[in-house]
Protein backbone atom coordinates (compact mmCIF):
# COMPACT_ATOMS: atom_id res chain seq x y z
CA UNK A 1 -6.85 29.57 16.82
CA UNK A 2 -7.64 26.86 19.39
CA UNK A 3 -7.78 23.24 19.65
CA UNK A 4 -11.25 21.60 21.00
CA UNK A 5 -11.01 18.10 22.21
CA UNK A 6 -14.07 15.47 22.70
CA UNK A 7 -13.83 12.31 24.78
CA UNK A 8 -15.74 9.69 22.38
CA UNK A 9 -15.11 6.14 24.38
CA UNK A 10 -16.13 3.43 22.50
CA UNK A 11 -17.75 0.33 24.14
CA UNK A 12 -16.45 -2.70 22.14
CA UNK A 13 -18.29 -5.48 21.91
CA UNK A 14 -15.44 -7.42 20.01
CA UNK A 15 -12.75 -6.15 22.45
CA UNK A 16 -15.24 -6.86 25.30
CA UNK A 17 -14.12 -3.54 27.00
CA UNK A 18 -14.52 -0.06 26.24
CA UNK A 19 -11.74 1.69 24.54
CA UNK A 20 -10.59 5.19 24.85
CA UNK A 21 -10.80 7.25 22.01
CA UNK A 22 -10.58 11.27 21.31
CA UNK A 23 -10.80 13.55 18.61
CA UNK A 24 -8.95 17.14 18.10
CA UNK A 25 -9.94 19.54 15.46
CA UNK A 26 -10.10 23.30 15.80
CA UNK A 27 -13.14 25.01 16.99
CA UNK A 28 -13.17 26.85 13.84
CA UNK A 29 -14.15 23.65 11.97
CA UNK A 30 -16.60 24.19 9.40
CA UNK A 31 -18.62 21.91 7.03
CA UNK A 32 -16.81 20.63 4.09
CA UNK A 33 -13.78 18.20 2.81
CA UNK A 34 -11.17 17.12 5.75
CA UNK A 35 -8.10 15.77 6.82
CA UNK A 36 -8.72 11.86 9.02
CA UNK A 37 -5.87 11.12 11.11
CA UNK A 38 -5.97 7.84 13.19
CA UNK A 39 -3.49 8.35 15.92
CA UNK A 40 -2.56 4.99 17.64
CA UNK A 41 -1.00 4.97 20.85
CA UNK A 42 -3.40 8.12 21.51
CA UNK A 43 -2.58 8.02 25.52
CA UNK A 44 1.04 8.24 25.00
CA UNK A 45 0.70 10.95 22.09
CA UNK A 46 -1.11 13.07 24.43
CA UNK A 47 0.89 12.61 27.42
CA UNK A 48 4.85 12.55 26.37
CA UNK A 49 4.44 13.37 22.55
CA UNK A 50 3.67 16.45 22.51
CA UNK A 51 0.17 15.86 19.98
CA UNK A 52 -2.13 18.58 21.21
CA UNK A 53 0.69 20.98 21.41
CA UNK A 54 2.31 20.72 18.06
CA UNK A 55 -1.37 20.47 16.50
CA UNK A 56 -2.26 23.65 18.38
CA UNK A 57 1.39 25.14 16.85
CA UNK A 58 0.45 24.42 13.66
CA UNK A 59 -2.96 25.56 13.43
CA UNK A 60 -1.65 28.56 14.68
CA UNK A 61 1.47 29.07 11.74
CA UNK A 62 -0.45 27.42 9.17
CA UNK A 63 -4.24 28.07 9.42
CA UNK A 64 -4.70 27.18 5.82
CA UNK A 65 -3.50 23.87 5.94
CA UNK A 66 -4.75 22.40 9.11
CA UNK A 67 -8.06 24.64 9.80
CA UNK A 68 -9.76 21.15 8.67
CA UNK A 69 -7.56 18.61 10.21
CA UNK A 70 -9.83 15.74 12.16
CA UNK A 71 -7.09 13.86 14.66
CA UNK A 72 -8.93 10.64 16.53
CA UNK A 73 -6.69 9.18 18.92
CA UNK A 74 -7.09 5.23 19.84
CA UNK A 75 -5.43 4.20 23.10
CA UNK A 76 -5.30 0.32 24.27
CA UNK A 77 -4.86 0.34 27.50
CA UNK A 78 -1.77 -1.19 29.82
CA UNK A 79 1.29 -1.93 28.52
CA UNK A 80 0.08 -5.95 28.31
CA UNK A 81 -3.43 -4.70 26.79
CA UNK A 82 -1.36 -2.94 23.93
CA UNK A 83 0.58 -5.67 22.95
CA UNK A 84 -2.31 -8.22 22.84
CA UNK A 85 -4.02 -5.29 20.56
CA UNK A 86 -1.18 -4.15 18.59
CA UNK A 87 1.17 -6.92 17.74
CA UNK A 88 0.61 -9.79 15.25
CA UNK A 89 0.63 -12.30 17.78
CA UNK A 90 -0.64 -10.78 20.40
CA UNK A 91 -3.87 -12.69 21.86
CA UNK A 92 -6.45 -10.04 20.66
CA UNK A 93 -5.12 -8.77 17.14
CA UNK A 94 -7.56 -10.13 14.95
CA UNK A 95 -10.27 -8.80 17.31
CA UNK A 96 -8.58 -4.61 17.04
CA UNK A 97 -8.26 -5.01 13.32
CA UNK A 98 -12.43 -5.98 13.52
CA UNK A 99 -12.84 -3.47 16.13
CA UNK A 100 -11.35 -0.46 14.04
CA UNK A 101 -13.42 -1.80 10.78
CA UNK A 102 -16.90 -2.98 12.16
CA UNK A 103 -16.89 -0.50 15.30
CA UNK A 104 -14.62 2.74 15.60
CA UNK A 105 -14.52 3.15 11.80
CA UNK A 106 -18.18 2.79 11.47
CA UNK A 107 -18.91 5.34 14.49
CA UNK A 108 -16.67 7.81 13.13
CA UNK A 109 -18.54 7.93 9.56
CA UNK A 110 -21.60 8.70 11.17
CA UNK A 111 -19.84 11.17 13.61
CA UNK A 112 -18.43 12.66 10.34
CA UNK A 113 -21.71 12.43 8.46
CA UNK A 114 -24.34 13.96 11.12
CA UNK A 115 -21.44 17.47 10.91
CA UNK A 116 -21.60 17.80 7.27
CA UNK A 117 -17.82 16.47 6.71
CA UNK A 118 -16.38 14.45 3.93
CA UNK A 119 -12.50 12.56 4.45
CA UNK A 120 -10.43 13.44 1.65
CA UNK A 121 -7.39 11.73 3.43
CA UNK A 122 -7.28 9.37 5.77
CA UNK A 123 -4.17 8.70 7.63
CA UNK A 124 -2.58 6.43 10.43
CA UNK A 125 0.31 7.88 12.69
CA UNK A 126 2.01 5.56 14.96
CA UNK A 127 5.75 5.13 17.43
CA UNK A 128 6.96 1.55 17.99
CA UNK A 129 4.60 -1.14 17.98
CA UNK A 130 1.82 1.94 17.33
CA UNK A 131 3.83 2.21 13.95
CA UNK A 132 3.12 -1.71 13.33
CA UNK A 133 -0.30 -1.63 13.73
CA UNK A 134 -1.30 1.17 11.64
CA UNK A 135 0.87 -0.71 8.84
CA UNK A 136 -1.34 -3.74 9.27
CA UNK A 137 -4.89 -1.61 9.26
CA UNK A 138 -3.47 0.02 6.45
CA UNK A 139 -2.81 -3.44 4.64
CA UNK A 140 -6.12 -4.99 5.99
CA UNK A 141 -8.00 -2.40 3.76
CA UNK A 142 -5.56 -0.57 1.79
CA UNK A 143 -8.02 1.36 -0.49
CA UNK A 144 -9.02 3.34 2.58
CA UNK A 145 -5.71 4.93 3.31
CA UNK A 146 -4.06 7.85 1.93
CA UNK A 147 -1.31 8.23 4.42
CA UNK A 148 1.04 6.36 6.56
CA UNK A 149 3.45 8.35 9.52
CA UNK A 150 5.71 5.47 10.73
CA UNK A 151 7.68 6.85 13.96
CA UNK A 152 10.23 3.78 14.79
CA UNK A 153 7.82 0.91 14.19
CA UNK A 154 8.87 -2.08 16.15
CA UNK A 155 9.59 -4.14 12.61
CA UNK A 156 10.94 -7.96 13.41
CA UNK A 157 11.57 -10.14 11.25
CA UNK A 158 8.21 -12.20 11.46
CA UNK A 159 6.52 -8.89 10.42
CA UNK A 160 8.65 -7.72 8.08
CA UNK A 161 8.36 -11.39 6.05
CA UNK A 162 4.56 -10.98 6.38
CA UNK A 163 4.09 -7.76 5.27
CA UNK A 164 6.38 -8.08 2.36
CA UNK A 165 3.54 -10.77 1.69
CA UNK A 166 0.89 -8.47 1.87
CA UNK A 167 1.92 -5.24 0.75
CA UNK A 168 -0.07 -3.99 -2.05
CA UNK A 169 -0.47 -0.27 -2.05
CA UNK A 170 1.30 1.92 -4.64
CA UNK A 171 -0.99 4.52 -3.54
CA UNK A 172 -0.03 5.27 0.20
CA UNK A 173 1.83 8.38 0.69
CA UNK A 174 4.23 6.96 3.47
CA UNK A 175 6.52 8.92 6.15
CA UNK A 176 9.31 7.12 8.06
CA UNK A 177 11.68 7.59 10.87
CA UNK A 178 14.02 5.80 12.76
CA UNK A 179 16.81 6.54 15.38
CA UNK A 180 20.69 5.51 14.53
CA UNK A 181 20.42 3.98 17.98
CA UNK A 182 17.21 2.02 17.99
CA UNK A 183 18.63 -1.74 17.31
CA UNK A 184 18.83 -3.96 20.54
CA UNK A 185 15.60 -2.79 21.66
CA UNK A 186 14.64 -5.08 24.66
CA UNK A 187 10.77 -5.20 25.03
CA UNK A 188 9.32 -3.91 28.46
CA UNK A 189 6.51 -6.66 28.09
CA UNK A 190 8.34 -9.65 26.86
CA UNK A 191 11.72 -9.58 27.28
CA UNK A 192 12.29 -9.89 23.38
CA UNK A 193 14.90 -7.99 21.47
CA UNK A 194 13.88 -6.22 18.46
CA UNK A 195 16.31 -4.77 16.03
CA UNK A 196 14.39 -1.53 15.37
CA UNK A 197 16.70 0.57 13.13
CA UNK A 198 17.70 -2.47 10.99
CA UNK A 199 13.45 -3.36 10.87
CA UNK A 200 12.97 -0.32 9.30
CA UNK A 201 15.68 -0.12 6.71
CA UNK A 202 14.37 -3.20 5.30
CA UNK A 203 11.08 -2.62 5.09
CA UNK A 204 12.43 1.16 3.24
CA UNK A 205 13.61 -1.35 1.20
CA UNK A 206 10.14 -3.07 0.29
CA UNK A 207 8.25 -0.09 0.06
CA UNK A 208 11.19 1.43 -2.19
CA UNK A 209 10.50 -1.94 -4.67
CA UNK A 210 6.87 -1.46 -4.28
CA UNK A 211 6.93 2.31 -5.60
CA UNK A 212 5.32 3.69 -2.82
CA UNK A 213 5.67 7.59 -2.06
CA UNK A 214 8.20 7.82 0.91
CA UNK A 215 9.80 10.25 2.71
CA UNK A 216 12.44 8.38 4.79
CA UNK A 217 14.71 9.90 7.63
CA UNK A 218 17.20 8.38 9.64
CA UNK A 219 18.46 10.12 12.36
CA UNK A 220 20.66 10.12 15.67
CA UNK A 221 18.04 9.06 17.96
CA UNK A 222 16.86 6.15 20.51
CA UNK A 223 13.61 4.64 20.89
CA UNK A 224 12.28 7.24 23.11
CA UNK A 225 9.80 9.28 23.25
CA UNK A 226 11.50 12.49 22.84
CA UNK A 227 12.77 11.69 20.03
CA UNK A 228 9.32 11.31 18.35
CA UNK A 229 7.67 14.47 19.77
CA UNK A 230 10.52 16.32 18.37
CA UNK A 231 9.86 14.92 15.25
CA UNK A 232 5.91 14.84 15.34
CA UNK A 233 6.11 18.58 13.52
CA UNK A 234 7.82 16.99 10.19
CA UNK A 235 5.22 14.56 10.25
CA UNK A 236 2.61 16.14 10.32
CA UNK A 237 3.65 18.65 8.02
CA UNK A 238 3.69 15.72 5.78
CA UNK A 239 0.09 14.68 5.94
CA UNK A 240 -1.09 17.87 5.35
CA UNK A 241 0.90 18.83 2.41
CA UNK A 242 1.05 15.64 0.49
């Protein structure tokens, strides 16, 4: 089985730029219920993760389960771009979380619509700061979401007190992974240092106290990206079958 994939930039208007934005599914894709998973950091995914290759694997072993997959990638541009897009403070976070809800998402339902094609999950997969920003779409509308892949989310402590705020989803079904090695992160873009591995054991804490579904791994890793495209096959697995 093979893997089509459609270029589908979107020309923001809240953004004020156009962003790039894909979608994979298999060419045997008929009419009917499917699988939505928002892929952020869809550049990188593509490039050093390994996503249309382990997609492509998978339809391949498991036709059943991922014959009706949708995958729509989201990709913010330069390093500077994605942290202004991605990151609580960044200068143009407020504006992504209204460009996913009043644009993308809104383009995609009609996409979806107009080919017959009803979500019955809807998912977010993200790495590193990726990881934080599908947390906070997810919490902006939780009802939407079905799913959460977390792949070494970049959690400080600013955004671990704020979600811990927020967080009220006892719904998500949510898969997490983070490296031994992944405190003492030094950001390429500011400078800061961001204690990744301890991050993400705390908020495995909060979603532990919330009740949420989780599937947690810790393993002997960095923050690189080989470490997440080896793991990208366990996590997926996990959106399909849960």
């Amino acid at each position: 089985m093979s893997l089509f994939i459609s270029e589908n930039p979107l020309a923001s208007q809240v953004l004020g730029r156009t962003i790039d934005v894909k979608w994979l599914f298999p060419e045997t894709l008929t009419e009917g219920d499917v699988q939505l998973l928002f892929v952020q950091d869809g550049y990188y995914y593509m490039k050093l993760g390994g996503l249309k290759e382990t997609f492509t694997a998978l339809l391949e072993e498991k036709p059943a389960e991922m014959n009706n997959v949708i995958m729509i990638t989201v990709s913010p541009g330069s390093p500077s771009q994605r942290r202004d897009l991605y990151h609580p403070e960044g200068a143009h976070f407020e504006q992504f979380l209204h460009f996913f809800y009043d644009e993308l998402l809104p383009d995609v339902e009609r996409k979806l619509a107009a080919m017959n094609l009803q979500p019955v999950k809807m998912g977010g997969l993200g790495d590193s700061l990726a990881g934080v920003a599908a947390l906070y779409l997810a919490i902006t509308q939780p009802t939407r979401w079905t799913h959460l892949m977390l792949q070494s989310a970049a959690f400080d402590e600013g955004i671990i007190a704020d979600v811990t705020h927020q967080l009220q989803q006892p719904s998500w079904h949510i898969y997490q992974v983070v490296g031994e090695h992944e405190n003492h992160f030094k950001s390429p873009v500011t400078g800061e240092i961001t204690h990744i591995t301890d991050g993400n054991e705390a908020v495995r804490r909060l979603f532990l106290q919330q009740q949420l579904a989780l599937d947690y791994h810790r393993e002997d890793a960095e923050h690189v990206w080989v470490f997440w495209k080896e793991d990208l096959r366990r996590a997926l697995h996990f959106f399909v079958q849960s």
